[in-house]
C-alpha atoms as a PDB file:
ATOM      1  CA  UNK A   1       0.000   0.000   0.000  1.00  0.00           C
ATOM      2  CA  UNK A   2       1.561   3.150  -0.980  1.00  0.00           C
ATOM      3  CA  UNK A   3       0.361   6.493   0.658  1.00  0.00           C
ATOM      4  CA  UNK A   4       0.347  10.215  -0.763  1.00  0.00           C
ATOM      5  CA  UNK A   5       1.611  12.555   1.295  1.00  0.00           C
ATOM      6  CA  UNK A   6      -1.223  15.036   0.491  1.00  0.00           C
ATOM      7  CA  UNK A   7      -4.257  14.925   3.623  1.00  0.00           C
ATOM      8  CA  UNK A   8      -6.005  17.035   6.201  1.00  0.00           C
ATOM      9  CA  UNK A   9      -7.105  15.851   9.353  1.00  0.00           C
ATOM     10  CA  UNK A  10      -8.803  17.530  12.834  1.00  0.00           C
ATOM     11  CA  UNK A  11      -9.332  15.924  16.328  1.00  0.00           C
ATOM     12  CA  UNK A  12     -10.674  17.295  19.548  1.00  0.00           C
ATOM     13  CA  UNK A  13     -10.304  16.464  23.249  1.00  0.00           C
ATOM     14  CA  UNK A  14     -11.833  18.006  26.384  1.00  0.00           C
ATOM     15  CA  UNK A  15     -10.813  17.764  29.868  1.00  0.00           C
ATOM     16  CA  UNK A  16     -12.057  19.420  32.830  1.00  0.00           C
ATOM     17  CA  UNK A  17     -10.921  23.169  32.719  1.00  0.00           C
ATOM     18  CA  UNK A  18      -9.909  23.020  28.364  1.00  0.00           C
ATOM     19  CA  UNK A  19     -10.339  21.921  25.349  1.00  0.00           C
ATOM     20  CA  UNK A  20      -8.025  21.024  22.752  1.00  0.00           C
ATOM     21  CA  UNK A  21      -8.731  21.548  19.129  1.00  0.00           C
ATOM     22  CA  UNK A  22      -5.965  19.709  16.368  1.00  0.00           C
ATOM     23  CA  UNK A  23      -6.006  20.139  12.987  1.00  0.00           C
ATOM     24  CA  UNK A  24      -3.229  18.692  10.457  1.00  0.00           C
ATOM     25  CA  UNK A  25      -2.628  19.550   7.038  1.00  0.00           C
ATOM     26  CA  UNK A  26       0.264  18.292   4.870  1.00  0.00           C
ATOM     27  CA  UNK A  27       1.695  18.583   1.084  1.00  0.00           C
ATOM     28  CA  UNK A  28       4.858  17.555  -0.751  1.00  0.00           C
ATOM     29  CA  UNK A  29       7.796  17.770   0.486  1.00  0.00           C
ATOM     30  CA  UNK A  30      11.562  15.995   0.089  1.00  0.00           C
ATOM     31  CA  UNK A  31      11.743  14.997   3.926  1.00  0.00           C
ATOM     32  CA  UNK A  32       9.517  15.326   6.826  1.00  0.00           C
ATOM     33  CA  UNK A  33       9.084  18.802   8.122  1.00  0.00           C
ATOM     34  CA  UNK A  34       6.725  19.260  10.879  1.00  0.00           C
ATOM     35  CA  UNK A  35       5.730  23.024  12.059  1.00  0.00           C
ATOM     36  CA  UNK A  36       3.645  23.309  15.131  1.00  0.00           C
ATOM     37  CA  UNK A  37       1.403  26.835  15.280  1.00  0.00           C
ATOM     38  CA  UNK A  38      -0.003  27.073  18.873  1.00  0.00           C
ATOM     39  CA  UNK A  39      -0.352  28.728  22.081  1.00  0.00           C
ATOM     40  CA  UNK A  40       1.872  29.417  24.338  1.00  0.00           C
ATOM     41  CA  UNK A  41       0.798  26.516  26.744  1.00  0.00           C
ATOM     42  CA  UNK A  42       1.181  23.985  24.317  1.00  0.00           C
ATOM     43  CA  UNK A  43       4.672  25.154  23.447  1.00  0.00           C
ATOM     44  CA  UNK A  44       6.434  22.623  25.796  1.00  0.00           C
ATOM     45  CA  UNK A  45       4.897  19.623  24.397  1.00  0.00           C
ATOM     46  CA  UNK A  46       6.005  20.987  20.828  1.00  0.00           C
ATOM     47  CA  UNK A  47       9.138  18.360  20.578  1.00  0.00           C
ATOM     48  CA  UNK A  48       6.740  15.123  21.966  1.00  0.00           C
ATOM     49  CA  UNK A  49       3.953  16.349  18.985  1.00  0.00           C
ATOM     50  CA  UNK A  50       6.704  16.547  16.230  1.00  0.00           C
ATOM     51  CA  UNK A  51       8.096  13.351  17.151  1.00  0.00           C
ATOM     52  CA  UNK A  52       4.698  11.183  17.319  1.00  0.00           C
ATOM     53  CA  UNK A  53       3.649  13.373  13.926  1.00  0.00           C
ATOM     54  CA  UNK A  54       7.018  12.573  12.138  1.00  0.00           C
ATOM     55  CA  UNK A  55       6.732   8.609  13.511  1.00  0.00           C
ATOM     56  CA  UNK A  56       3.359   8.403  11.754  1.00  0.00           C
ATOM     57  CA  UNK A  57       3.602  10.182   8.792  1.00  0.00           C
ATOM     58  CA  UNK A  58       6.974   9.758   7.471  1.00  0.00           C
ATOM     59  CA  UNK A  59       7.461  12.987   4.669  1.00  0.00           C
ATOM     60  CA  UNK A  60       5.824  16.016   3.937  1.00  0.00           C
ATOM     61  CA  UNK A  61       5.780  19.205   4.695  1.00  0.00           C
ATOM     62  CA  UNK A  62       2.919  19.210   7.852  1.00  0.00           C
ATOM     63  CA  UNK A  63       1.466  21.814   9.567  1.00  0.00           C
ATOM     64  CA  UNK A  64      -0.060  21.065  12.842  1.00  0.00           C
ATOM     65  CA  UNK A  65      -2.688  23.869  14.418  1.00  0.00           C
ATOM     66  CA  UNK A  66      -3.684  23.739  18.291  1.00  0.00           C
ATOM     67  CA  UNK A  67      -6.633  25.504  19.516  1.00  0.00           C
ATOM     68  CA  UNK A  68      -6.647  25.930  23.048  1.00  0.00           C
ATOM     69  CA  UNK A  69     -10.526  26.580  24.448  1.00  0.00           C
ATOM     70  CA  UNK A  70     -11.066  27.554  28.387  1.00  0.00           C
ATOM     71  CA  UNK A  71     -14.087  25.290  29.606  1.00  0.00           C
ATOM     72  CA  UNK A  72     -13.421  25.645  33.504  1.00  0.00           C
ATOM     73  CA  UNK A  73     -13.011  28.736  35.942  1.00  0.00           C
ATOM     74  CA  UNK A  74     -10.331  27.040  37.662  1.00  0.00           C
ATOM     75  CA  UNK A  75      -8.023  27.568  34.899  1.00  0.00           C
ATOM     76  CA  UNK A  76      -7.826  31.066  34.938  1.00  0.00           C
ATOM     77  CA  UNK A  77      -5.453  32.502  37.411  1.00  0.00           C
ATOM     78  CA  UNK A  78      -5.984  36.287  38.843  1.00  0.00           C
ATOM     79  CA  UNK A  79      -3.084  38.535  40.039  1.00  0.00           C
ATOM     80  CA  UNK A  80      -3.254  41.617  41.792  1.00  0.00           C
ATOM     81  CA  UNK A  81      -1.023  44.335  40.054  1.00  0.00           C
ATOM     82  CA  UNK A  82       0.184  46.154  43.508  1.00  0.00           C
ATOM     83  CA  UNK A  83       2.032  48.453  42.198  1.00  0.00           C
ATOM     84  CA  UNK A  84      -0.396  50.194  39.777  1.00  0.00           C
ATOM     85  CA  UNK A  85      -2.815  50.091  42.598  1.00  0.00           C
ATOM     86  CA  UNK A  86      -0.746  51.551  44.572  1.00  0.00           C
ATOM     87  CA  UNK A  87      -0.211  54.312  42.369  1.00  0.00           C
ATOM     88  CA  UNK A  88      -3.728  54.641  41.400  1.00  0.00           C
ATOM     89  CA  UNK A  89      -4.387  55.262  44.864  1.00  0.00           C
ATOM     90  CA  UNK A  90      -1.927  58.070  45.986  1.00  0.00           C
ATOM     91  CA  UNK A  91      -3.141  59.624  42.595  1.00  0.00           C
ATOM     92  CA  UNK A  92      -6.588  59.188  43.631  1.00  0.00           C
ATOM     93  CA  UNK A  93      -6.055  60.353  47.146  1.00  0.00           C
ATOM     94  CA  UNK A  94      -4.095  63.729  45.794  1.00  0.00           C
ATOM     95  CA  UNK A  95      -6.899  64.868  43.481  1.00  0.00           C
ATOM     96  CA  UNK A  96      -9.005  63.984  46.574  1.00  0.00           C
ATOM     97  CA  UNK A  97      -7.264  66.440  48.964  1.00  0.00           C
ATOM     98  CA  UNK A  98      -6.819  68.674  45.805  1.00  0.00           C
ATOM     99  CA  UNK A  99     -10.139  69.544  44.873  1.00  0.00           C
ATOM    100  CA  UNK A 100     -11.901  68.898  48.624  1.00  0.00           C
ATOM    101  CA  UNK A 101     -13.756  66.088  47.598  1.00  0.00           C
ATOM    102  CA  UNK A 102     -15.848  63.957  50.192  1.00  0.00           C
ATOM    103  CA  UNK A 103     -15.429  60.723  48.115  1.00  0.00           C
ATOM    104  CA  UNK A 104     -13.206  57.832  48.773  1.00  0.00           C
ATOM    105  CA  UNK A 105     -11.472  55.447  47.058  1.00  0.00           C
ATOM    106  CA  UNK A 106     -13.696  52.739  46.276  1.00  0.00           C
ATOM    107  CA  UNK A 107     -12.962  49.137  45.117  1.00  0.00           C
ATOM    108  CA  UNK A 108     -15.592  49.550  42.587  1.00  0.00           C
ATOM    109  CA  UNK A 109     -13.181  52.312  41.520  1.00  0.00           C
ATOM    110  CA  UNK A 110      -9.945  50.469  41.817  1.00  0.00           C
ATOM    111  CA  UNK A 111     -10.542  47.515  39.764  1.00  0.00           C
ATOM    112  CA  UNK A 112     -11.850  49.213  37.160  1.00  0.00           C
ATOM    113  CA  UNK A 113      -9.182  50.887  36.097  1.00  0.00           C
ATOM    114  CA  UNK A 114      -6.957  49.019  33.505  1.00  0.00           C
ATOM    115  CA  UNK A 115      -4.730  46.344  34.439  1.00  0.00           C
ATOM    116  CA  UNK A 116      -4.782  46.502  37.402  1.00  0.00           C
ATOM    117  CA  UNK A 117      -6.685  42.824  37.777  1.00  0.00           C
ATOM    118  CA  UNK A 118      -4.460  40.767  35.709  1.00  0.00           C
ATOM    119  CA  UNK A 119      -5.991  37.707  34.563  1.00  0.00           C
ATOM    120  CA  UNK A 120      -3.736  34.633  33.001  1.00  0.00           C
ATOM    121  CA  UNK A 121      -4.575  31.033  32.148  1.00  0.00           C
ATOM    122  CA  UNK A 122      -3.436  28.766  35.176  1.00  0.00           C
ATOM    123  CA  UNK A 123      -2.869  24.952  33.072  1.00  0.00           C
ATOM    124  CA  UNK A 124      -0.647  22.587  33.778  1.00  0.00           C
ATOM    125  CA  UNK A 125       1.060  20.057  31.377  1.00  0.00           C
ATOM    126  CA  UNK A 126      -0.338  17.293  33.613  1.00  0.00           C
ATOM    127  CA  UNK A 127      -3.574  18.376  32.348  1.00  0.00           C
ATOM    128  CA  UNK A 128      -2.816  19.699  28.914  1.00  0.00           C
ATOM    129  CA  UNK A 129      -0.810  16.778  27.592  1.00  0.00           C
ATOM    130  CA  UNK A 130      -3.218  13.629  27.567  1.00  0.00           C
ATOM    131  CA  UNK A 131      -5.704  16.115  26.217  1.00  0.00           C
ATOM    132  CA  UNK A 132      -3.301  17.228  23.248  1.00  0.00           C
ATOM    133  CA  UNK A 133      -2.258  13.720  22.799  1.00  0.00           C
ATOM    134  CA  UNK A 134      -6.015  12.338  22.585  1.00  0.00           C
ATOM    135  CA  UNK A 135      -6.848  15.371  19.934  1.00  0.00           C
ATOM    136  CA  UNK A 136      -3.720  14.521  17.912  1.00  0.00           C
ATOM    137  CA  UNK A 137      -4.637  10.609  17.536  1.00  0.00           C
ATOM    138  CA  UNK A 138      -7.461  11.149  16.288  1.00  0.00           C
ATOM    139  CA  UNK A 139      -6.145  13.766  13.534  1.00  0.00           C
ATOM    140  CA  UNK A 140      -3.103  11.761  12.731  1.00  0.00           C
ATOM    141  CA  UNK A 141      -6.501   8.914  12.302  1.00  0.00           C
ATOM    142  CA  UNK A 142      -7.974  10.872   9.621  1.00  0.00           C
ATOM    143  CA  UNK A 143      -5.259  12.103   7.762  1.00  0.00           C
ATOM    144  CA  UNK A 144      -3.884   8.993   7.666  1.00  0.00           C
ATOM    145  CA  UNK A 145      -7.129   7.214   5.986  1.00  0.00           C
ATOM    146  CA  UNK A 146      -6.757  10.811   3.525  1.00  0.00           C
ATOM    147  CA  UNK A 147      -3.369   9.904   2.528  1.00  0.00           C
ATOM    148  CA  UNK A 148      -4.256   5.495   1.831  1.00  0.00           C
ATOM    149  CA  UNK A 149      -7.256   7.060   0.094  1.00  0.00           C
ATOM    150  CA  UNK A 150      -4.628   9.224  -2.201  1.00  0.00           C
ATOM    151  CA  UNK A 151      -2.308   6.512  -2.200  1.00  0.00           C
ATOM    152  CA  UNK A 152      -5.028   4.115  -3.781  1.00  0.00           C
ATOM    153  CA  UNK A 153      -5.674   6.763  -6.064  1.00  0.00           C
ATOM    154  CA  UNK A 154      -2.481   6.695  -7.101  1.00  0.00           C
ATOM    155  CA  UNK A 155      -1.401   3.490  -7.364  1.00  0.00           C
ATOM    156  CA  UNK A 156      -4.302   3.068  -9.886  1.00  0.00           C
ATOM    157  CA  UNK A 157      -2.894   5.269 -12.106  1.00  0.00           C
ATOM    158  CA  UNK A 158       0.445   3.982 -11.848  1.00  0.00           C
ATOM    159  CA  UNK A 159      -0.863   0.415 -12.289  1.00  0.00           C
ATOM    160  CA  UNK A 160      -2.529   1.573 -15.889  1.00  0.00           C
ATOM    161  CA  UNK A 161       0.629   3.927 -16.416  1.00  0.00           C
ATOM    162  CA  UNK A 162       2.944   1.006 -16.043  1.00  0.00           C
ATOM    163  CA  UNK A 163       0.734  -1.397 -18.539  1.00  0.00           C
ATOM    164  CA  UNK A 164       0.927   1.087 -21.489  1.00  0.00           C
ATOM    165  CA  UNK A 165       4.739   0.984 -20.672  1.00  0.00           C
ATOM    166  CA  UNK A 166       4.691  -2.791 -20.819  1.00  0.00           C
ATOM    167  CA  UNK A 167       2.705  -2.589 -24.029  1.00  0.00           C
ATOM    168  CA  UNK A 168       5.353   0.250 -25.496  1.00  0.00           C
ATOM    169  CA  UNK A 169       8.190  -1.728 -24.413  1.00  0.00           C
ATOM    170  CA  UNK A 170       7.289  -4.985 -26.246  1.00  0.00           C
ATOM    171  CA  UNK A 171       6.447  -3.153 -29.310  1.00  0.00           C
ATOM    172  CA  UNK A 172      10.381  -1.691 -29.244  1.00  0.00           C
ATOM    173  CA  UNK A 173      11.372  -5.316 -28.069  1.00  0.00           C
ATOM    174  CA  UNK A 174       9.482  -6.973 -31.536  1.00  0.00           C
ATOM    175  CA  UNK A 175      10.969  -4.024 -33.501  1.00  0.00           C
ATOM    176  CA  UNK A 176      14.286  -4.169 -32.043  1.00  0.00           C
ATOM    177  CA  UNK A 177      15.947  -7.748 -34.338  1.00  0.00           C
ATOM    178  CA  UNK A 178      14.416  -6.029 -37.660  1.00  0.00           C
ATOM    179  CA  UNK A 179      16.445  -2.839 -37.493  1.00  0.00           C
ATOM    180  CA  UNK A 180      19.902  -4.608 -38.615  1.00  0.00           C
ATOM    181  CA  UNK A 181      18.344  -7.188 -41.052  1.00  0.00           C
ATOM    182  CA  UNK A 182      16.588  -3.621 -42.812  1.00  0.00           C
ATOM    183  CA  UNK A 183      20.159  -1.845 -42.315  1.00  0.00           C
ATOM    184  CA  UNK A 184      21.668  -4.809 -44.274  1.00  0.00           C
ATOM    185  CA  UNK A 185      19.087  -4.764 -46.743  1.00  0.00           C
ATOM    186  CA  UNK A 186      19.667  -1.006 -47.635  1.00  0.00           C
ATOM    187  CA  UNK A 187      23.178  -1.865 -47.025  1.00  0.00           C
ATOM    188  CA  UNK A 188      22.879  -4.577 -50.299  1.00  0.00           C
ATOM    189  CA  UNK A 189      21.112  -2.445 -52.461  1.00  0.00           C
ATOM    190  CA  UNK A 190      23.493   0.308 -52.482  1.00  0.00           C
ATOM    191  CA  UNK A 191      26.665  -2.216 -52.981  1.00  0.00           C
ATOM    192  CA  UNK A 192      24.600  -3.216 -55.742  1.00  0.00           C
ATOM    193  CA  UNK A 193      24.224   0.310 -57.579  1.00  0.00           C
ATOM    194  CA  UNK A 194      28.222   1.034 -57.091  1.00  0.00           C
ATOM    195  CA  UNK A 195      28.684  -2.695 -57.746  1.00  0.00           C
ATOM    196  CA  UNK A 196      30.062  -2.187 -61.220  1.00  0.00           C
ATOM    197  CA  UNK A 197      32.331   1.237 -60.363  1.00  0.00           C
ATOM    198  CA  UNK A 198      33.847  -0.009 -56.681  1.00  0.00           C
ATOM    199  CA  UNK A 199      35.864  -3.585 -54.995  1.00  0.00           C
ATOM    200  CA  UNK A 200      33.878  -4.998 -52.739  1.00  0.00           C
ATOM    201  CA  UNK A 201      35.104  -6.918 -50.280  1.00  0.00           C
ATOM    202  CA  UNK A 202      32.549  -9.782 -48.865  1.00  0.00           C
ATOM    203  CA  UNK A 203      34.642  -9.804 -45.275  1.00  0.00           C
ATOM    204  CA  UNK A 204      34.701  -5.869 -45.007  1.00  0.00           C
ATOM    205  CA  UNK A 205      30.826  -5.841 -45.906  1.00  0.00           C
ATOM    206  CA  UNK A 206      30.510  -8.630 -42.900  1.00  0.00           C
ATOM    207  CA  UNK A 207      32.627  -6.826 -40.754  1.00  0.00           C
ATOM    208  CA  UNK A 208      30.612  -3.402 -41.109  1.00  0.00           C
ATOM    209  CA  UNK A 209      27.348  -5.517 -40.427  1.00  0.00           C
ATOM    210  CA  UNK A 210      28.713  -7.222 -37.730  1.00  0.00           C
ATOM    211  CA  UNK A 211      29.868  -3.701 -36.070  1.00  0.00           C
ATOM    212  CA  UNK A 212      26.365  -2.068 -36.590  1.00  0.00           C
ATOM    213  CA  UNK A 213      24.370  -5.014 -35.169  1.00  0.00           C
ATOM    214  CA  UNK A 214      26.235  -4.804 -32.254  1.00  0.00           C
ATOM    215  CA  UNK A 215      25.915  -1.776 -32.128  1.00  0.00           C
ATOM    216  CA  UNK A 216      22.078  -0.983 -32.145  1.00  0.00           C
ATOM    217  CA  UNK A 217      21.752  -4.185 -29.677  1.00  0.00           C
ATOM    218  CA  UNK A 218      19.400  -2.963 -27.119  1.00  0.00           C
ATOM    219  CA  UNK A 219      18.440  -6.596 -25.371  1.00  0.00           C
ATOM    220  CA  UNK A 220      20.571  -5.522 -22.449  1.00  0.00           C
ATOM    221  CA  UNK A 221      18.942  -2.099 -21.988  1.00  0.00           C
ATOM    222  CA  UNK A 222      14.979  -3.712 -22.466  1.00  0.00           C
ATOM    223  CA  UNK A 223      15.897  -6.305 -19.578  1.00  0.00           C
ATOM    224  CA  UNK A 224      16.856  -3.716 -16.980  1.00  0.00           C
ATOM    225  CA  UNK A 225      13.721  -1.789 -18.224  1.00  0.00           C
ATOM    226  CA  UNK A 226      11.352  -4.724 -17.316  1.00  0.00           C
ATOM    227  CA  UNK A 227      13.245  -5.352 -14.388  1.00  0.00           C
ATOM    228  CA  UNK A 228      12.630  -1.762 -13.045  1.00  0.00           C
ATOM    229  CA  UNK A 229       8.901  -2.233 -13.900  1.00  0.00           C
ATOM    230  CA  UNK A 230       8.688  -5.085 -11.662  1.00  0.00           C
ATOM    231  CA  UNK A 231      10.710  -3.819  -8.787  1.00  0.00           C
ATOM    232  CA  UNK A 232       8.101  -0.611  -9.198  1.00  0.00           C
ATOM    233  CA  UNK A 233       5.129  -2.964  -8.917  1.00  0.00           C
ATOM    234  CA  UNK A 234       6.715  -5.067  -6.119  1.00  0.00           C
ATOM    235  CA  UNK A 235       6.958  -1.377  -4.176  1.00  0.00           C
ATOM    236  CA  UNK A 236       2.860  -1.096  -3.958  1.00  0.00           C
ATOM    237  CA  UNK A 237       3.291  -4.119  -1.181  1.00  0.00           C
ATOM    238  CA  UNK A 238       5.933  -2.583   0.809  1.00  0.00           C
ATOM    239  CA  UNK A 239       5.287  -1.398   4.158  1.00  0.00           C
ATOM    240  CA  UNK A 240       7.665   1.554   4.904  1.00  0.00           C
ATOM    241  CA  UNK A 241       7.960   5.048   2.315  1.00  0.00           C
ATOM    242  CA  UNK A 242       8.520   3.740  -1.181  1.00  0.00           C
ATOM    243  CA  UNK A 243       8.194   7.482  -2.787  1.00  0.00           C
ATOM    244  CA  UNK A 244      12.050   8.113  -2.602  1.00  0.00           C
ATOM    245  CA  UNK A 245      12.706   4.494  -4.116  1.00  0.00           C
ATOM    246  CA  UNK A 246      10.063   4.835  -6.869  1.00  0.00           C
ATOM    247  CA  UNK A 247      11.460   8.513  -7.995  1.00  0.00           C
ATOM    248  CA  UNK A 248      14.606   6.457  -8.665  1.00  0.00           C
ATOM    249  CA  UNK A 249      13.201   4.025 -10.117  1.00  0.00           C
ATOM    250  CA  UNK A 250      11.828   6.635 -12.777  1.00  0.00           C
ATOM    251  CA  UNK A 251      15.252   7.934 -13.308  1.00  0.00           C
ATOM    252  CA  UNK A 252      16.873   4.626 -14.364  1.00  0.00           C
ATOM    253  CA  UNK A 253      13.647   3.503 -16.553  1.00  0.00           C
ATOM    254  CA  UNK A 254      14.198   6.843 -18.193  1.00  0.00           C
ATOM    255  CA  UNK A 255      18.142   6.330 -18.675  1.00  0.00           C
ATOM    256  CA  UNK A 256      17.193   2.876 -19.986  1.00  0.00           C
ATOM    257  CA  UNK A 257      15.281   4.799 -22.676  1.00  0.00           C
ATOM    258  CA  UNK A 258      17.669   7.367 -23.735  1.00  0.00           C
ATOM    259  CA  UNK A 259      19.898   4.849 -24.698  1.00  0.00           C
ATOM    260  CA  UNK A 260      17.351   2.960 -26.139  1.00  0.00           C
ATOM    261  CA  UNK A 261      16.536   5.146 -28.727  1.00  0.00           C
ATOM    262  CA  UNK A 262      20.277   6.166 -29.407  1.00  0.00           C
ATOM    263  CA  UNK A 263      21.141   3.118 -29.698  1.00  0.00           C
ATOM    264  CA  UNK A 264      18.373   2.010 -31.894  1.00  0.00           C
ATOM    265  CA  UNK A 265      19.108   4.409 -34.621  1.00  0.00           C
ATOM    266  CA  UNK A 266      15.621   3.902 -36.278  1.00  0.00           C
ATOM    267  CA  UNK A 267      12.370   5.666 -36.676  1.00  0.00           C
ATOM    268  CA  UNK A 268       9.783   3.476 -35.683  1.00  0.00           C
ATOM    269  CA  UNK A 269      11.409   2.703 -32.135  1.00  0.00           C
ATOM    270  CA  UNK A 270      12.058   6.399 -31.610  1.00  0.00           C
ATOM    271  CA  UNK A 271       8.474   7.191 -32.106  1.00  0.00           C
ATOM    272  CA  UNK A 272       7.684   4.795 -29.058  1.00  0.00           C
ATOM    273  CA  UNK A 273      10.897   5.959 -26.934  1.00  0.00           C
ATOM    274  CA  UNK A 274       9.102   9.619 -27.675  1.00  0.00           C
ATOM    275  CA  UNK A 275       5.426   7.862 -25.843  1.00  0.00           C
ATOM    276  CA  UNK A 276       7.477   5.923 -23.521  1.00  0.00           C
ATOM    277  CA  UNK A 277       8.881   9.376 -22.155  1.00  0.00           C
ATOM    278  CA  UNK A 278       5.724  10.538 -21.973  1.00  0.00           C
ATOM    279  CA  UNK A 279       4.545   8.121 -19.654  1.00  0.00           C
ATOM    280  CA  UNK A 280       7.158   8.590 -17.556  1.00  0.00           C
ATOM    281  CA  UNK A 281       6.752  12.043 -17.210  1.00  0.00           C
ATOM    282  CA  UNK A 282       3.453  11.794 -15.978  1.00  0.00           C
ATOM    283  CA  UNK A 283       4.456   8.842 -13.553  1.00  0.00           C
ATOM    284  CA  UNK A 284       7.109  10.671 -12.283  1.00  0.00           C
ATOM    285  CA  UNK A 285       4.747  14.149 -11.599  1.00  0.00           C
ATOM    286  CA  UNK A 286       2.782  11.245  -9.987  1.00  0.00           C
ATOM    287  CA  UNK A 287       5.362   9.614  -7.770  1.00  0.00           C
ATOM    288  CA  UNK A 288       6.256  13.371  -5.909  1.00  0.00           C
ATOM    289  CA  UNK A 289       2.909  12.932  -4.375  1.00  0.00           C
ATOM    290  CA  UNK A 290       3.915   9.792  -2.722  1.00  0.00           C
ATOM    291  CA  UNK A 291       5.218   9.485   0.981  1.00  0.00           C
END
């Protein structure tokens, strides 16, 4: 089974004073690179979520987003800013004296004024973390099914991709012996036309076929070609990331090919080393997609 590395996924977890919300998006990339985009709370736990996220996913580039509700009083934490009150209230008690005024400072008054209640969220890890963790499981859940759902996708296409190839390949392969025995042919009627003006020699003439046949041999190139199509295949089965194996895989069908069709020195197989390129163009678009 071979996974894409293109998904989106979103979990949620509540405990008694929060609520965590996860959500985990993730495209292409050459290795796996995990950014976490939080609040400050979460922060500490950053290295444990990169590590479970990167032990799950493999490669891409993910983005993992935290949203941090408060569900419970006892998580907020008040603090008493003494020294602004303190101010506040030798201001207070000038304009007081100042302007003979009969009020006092009231409490009403006091805490009204700006900052000088500070309130801050009071959560610990011991609460955040199995929280964060349960929220994450379940993302890393969905995008997970998101990316087997892609990877199906994709091996589909790769399966029918790969069976054109086979077909292309076969039709070089039948091709392939008739290209010297045609050479030789053209070869005989030329002799023939200069017969009468220039010395043949019969051992040069099989010397000069001998070279070219050899020469436009491809049998060695169209075995490594089918071999790389069936260590492609065998890749759908494999367990761990196979996208780094199948992009090389491309890259040595596609330098089987180029020598193919200079080797081949002939129309008719260069018209199918033009489709098989083609193909693998397309499969290898295909195969950055895959984790």
């Amino acid at each position: 089974m071979i996974y894409s590395m293109t998904g989106f996924g979103k979990g949620r977890a509540a405990g008694e004073n929060i609520a965590i919300g996860i959500e985990i998006k993730s495209v292409n990339h050459r290795f796996c690179d995990v950014n976490v985009k939080g609040p400050r709370a979460a922060m500490p736990l950053e290295g444990v979520l990169k590590k479970k996220v990167s032990e799950s996913l493999a490669r891409g580039k993910i983005d993992i987003f935290i949203n941090l509700e408060i569900i419970g009083e006892q998580a907020y934490e008040a603090r008493i800013n003494k020294p602004l009150a303190d101010a506040l209230v030798r201001s207070l008690n000038k304009l007081q004296k100042a302007y003979g005024l009969d009020d006092k400072v009231s409490l009403d008054l006091l805490v009204g004024q700006k900052d000088v209640l500070q309130f801050s969220e009071s959560i610990s890890l011991d609460e955040l973390r199995p929280c964060l963790e349960q929220a994450l499981d379940e993302a890393l859940e969905q995008i997970r099914q998101m990316r087997r759902s892609e990877g199906e996708a994709l091996q589909a296409d790769f399966e029918q991709r790969l069976e054109k190839l086979d077909s292309l390949i076969e039709r070089v392969a039948e091709r392939a012996p008739q290209v010297p025995l045609e050479w030789q042919e053209k070869l005989r009627q030329r002799l023939e036309r200069y017969a009468a003006d220039v010395d043949i020699e019969p051992q040069r003439v099989a010397q000069e076929l001998a070279v070219f046949a050899d020469r436009c041999d491809i049998s060695e190139e169209l075995t490594r070609f089918r071999s790389h199509l069936v260590q492609f295949r065998g890749l759908f089965a494999a367990e761990e990331p196979v996208g780094r194996k199948m992009d090389f895989l491309v890259q040595e069908i596609n330098r089987e090919t180029n020598t193919i069709g200079s080797k081949a020195n002939d129309a008719v197989i260069g018209s199918q080393v033009v489709e098989i390129k083609a193909e693998l163009e397309k499969i290898r678009e295909q195969v950055q997609n895959v984790a």
